[in-house]
Protein backbone atom coordinates (compact mmCIF):
# COMPACT_ATOMS: atom_id res chain seq x y z
CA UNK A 1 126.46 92.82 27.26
CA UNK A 2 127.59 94.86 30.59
CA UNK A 3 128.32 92.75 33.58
CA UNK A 4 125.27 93.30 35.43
CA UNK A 5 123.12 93.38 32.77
CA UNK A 6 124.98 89.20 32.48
CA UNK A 7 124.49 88.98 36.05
CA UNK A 8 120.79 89.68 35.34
CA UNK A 9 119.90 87.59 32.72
CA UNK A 10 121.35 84.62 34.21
CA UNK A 11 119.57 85.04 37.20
CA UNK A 12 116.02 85.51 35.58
CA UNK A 13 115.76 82.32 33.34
CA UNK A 14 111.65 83.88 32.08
CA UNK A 15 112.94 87.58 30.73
CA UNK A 16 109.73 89.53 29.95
CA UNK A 17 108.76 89.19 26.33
CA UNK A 18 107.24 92.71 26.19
CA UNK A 19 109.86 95.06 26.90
CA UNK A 20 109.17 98.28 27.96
CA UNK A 21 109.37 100.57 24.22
CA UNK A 22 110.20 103.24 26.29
CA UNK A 23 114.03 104.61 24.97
CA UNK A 24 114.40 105.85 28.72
CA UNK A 25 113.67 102.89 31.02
CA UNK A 26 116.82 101.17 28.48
CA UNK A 27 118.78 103.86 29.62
CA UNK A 28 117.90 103.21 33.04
CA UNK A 29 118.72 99.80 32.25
CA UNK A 30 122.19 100.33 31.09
CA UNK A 31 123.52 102.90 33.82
CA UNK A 32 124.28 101.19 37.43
CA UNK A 33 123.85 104.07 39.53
CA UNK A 34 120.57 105.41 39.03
CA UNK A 35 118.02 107.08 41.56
CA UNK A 36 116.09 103.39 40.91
CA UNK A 37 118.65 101.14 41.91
CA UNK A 38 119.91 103.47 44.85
CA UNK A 39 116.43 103.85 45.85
CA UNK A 40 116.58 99.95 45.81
CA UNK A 41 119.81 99.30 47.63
CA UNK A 42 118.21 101.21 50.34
CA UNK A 43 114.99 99.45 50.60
CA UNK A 44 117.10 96.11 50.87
CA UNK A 45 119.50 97.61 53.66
CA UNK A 46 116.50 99.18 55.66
CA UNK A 47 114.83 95.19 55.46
CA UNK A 48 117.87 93.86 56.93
CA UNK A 49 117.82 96.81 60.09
CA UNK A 50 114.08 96.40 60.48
CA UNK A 51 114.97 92.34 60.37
CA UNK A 52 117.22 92.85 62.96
CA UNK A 53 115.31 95.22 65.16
CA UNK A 54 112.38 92.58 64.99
CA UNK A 55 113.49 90.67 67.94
CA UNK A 56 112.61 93.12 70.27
CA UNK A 57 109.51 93.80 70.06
CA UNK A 58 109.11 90.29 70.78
CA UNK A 59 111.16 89.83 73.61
CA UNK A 60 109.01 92.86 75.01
CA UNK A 61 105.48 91.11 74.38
CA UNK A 62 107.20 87.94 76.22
CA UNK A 63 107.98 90.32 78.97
CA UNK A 64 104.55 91.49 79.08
CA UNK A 65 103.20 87.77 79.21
CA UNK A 66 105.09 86.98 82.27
CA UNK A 67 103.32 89.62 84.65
CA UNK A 68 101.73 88.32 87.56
CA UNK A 69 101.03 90.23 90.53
CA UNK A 70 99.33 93.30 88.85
CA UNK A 71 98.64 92.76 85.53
CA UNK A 72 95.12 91.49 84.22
CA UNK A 73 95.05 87.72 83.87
CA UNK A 74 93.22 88.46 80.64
CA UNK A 75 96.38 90.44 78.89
CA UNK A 76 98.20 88.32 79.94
CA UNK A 77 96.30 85.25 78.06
CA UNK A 78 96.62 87.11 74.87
CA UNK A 79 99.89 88.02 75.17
CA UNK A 80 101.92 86.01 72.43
CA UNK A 81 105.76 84.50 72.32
CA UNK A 82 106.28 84.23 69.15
CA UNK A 83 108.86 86.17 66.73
CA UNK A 84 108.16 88.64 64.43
CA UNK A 85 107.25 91.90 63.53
CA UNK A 86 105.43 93.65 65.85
CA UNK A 87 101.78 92.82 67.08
CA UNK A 88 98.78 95.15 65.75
CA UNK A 89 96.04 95.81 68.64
CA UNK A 90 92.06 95.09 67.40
CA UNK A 91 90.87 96.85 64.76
CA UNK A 92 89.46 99.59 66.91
CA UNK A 93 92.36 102.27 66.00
CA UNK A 94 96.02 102.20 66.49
CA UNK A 95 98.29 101.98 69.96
CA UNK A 96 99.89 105.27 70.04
CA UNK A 97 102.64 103.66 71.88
CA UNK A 98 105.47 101.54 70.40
CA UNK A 99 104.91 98.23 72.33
CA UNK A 100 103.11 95.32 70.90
CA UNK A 101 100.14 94.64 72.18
CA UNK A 102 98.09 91.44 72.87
CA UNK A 103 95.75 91.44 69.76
CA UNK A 104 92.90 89.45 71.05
CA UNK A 105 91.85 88.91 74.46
CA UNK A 106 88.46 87.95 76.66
CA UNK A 107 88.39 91.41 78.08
CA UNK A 108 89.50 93.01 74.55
CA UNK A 109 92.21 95.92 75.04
CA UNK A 110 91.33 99.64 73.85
CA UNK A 111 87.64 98.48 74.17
CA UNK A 112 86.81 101.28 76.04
CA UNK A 113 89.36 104.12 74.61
CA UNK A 114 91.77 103.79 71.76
CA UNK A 115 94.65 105.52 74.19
CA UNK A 116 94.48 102.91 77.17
CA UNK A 117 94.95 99.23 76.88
CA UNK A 118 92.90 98.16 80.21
CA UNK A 119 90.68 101.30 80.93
CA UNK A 120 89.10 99.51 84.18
CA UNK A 121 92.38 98.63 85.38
CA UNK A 122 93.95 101.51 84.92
CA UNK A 123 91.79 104.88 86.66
CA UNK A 124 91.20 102.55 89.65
CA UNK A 125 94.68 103.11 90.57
CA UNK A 126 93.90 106.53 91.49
CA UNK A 127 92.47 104.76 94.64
CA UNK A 128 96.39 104.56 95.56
CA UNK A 129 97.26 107.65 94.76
CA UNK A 130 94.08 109.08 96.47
CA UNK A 131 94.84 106.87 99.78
CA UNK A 132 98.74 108.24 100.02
CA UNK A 133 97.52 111.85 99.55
CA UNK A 134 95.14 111.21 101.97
CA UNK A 135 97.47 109.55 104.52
CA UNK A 136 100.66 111.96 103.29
CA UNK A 137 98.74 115.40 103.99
CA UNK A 138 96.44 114.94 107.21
CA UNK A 139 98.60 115.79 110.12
CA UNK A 140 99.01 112.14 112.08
CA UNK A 141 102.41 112.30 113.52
CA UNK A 142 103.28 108.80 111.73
CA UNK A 143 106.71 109.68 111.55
CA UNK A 144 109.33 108.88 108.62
CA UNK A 145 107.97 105.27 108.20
CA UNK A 146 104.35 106.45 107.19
CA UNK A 147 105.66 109.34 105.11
CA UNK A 148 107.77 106.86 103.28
CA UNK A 149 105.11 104.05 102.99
CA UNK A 150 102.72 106.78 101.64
CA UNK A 151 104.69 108.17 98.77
CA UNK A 152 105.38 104.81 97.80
CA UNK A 153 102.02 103.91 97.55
CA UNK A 154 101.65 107.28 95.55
CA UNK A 155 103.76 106.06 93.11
CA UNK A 156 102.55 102.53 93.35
CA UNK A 157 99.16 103.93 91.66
CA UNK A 158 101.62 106.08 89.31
CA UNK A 159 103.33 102.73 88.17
CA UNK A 160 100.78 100.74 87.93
CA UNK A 161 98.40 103.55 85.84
CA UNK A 162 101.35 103.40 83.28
CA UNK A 163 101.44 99.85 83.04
CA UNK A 164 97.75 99.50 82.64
CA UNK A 165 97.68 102.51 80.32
CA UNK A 166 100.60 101.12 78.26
CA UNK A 167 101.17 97.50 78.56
CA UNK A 168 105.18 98.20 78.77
CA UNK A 169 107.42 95.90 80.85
CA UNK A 170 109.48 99.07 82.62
CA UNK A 171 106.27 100.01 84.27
CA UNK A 172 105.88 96.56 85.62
CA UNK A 173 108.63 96.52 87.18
CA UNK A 174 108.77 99.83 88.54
CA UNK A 175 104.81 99.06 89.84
CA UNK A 176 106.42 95.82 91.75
CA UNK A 177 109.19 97.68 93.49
CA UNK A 178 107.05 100.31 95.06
CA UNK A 179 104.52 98.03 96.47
CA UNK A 180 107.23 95.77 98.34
CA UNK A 181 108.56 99.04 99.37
CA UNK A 182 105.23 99.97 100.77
CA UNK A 183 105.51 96.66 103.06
CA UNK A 184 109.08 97.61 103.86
CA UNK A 185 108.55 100.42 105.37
CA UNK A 186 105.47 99.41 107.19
CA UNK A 187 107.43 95.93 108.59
CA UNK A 188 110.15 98.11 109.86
CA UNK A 189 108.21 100.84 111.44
CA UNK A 190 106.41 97.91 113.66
CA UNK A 191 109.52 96.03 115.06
CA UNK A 192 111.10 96.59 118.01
CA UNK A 193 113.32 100.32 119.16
CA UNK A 194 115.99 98.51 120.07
CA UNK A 195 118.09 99.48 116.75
CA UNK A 196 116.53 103.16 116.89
CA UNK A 197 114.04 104.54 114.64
CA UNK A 198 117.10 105.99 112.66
CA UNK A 199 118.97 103.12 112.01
CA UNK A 200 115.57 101.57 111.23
CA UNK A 201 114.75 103.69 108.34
CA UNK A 202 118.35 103.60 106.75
CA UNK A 203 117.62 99.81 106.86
CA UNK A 204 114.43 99.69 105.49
CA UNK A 205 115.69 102.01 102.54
CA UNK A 206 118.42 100.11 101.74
CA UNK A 207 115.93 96.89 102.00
CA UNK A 208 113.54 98.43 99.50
CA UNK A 209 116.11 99.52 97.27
CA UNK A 210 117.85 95.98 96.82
CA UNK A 211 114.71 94.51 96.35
CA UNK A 212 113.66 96.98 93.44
CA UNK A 213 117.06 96.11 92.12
CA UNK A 214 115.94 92.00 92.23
CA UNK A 215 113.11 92.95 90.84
CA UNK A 216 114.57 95.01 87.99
CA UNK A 217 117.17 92.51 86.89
CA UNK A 218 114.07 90.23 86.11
CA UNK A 219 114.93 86.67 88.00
CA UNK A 220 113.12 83.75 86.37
CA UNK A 221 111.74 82.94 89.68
CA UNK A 222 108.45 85.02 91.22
CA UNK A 223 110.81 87.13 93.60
CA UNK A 224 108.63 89.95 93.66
CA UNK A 225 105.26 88.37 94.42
CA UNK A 226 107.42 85.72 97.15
CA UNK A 227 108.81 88.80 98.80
CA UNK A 228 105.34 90.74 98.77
CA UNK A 229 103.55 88.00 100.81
CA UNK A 230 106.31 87.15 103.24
CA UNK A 231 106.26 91.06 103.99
CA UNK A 232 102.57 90.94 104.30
CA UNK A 233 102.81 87.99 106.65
CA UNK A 234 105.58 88.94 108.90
CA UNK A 235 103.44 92.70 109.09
CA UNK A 236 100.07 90.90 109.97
CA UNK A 237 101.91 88.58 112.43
CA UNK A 238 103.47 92.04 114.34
CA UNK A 239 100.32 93.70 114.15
CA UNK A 240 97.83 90.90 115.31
CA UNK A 241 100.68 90.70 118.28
CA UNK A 242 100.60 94.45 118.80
CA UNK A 243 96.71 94.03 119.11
CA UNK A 244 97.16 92.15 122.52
CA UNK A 245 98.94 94.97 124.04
CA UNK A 246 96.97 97.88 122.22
CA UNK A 247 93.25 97.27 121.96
CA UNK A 248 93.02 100.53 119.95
CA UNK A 249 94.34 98.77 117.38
CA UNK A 250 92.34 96.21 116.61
CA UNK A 251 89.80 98.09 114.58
CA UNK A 252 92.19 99.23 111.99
CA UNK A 253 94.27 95.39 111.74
CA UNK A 254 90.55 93.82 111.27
CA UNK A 255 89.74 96.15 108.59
CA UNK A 256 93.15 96.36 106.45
CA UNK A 257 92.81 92.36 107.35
CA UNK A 258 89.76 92.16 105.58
CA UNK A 259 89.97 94.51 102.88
CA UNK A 260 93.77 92.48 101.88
CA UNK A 261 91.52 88.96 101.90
CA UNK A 262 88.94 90.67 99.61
CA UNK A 263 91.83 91.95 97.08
CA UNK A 264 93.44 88.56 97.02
CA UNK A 265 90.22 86.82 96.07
CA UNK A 266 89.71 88.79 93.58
CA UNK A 267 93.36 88.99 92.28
CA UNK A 268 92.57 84.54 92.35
CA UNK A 269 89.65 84.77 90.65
CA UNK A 270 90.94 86.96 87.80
CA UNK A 271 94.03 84.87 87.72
CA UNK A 272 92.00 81.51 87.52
CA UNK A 273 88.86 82.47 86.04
CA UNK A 274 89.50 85.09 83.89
CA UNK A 275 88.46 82.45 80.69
CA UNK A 276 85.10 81.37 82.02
CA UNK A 277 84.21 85.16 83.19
CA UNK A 278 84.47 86.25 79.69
CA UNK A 279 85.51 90.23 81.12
CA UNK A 280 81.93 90.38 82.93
CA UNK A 281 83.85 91.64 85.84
CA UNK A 282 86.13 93.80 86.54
CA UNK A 283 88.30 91.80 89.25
CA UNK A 284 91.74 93.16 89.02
CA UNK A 285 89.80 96.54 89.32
CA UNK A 286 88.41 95.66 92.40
CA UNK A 287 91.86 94.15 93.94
CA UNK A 288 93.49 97.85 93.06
CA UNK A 289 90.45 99.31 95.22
CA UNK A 290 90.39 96.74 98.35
CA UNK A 291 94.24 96.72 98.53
CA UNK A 292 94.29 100.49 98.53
CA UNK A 293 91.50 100.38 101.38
CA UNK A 294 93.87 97.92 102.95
CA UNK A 295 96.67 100.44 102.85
CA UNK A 296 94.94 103.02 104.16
CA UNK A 297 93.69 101.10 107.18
CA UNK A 298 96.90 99.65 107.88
CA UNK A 299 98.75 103.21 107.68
CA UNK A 300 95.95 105.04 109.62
CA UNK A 301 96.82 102.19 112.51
CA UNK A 302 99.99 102.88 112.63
CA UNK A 303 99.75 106.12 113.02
CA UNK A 304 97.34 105.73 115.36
CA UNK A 305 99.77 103.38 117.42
CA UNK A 306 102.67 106.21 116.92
CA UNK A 307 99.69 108.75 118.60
CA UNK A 308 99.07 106.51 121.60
CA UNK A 309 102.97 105.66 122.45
CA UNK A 310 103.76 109.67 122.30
CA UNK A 311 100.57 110.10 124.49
CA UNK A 312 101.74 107.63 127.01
């Protein structure tokens, strides 16, 4: 008896009492390095890589379940962290793209087309992309601050489709960065000249630019959502205090006001009652739309205030 074929038999204490009659499986049998066992070697080596590479889909899907300011409460709820190979969408086809998926949801992903995971949330961020255009391309006189502000919010609704579209953590991220560095850029363009508009926009760049790389690095705490709102807050503060000395501006302030209100309320509801709603409406949807109305109101003012200090 050959070595291996010892090695064998010891290790299989039920041997098959029908052998194969066949004279060429035994020679198989006897020869080490066959097509068969190669074959086999490689199917145990390509386990232990797959093994190996299982860990990150996961990590990715627990990436995926910690989004918070833009993605749909819903995902989020069927977003998994467990270990293991990676997660199959429904049965309605199959993800053309290489992260996991949450498999079952209330709003169900691909439930509208088998190429994009939250079809709702994902064409109404052409509203952004619509609004920058819009602001970007109509000659206002806004200066670098708008310009800035505008392609941000461009490729805040570029981001933010791919997330949506995709479900991949890089897009998150990248979506977060360019909506703080739409506030960035609005925040600085409202304080006060005595820095210069120059020096202003060099600091606001390199403001928006550490943030994204905050955001990037991933902290445990909420840093992007924390920084959002205090930029939101010190903006409204200027703005409402700019109102006293510019009537003109009031208009635009009460309606970017109330649009940002509206998109919050619905970003809380889909947040909080996502479970109870069942997907019978499309909340984060309608935050995308009211924010980007919010935007638009908010950059039109400024502009508008940019037009009435160069006419005075």
């Amino acid at each position: 008896m050959l070595p291996w074929q010892r090695r064998r038999s010891t290790l299989d204490p039920d041997p098959d009492p029908n052998p194969d009659p066949d004279p060429g499986s035994a020679a198989v049998a006897d020869c080490p390095l066959t097509l068969a066992s190669a074959l086999g070697a490689w199917g145990s080596a390509r386990v232990g890589v797959c093994g190996r590479w299982a860990a990150w889909p996961a990590r990715a899907t627990t990436a995926c379940g910690r989004r918070s300011s833009r993605g749909s409460a819903c995902a989020r709820r069927g977003t998994t962290r467990a270990s293991g190979p990676r997660t199959r969408r429904p049965s309605t086809g199959v993800s053309p793209f290489p992260l996991p998926q949450p498999s079952k949801t209330p709003k169900e992903n691909y439930a509208v087309s088998p190429f994009i995971a939250e079809f709702h949330n994902a064409w109404t961020n052409l509203a952004y992309i619509a609004v920058g255009l819009w602001v970007l391309l109509r000659p206002r006189g806004g200066g670098p601050f708008v310009a800035a502000a505008a392609i941000s919010t461009i490729l805040t609704g570029a981001t933010s489709l791919g997330f949506h579209v995709t479900l991949s953590w890089i897009w998150q991220k990248l979506d977060e960065s360019f909506e703080n560095a739409i506030l960035v850029y609005i925040w600085y363009d409202t304080v006060e000249e005595s820095s210069g508009p120059g020096r202003r926009f060099r600091s606001a760049t390199l403001h928006a630019l550490g943030a994204a790389a905050i955001i990037l690095l991933d902290p445990p705490f909420l840093f992007a959502e924390l920084h959002l709102v205090t930029v939101i807050l010190l903006s409204l503060h200027k703005f409402w205090r700019l109102c006293g000395a510019r009537p003109e501006l009031r208009p635009y302030v009460y309606r970017a006001a109330a649009a940002t209100v509206l998109g919050f309320a619905c970003w809380l509801a889909d947040r909080t009652g996502c479970t109870h709603l069942h997907g019978a409406l499309e909340l984060h949807a309608a935050w995308h739309i009211a924010t980007a109305a919010a935007l638009g109101f908010g950059l039109e003012g400024i502009a508008e205030l940019h037009r009435s200090t160069k006419a005075s």
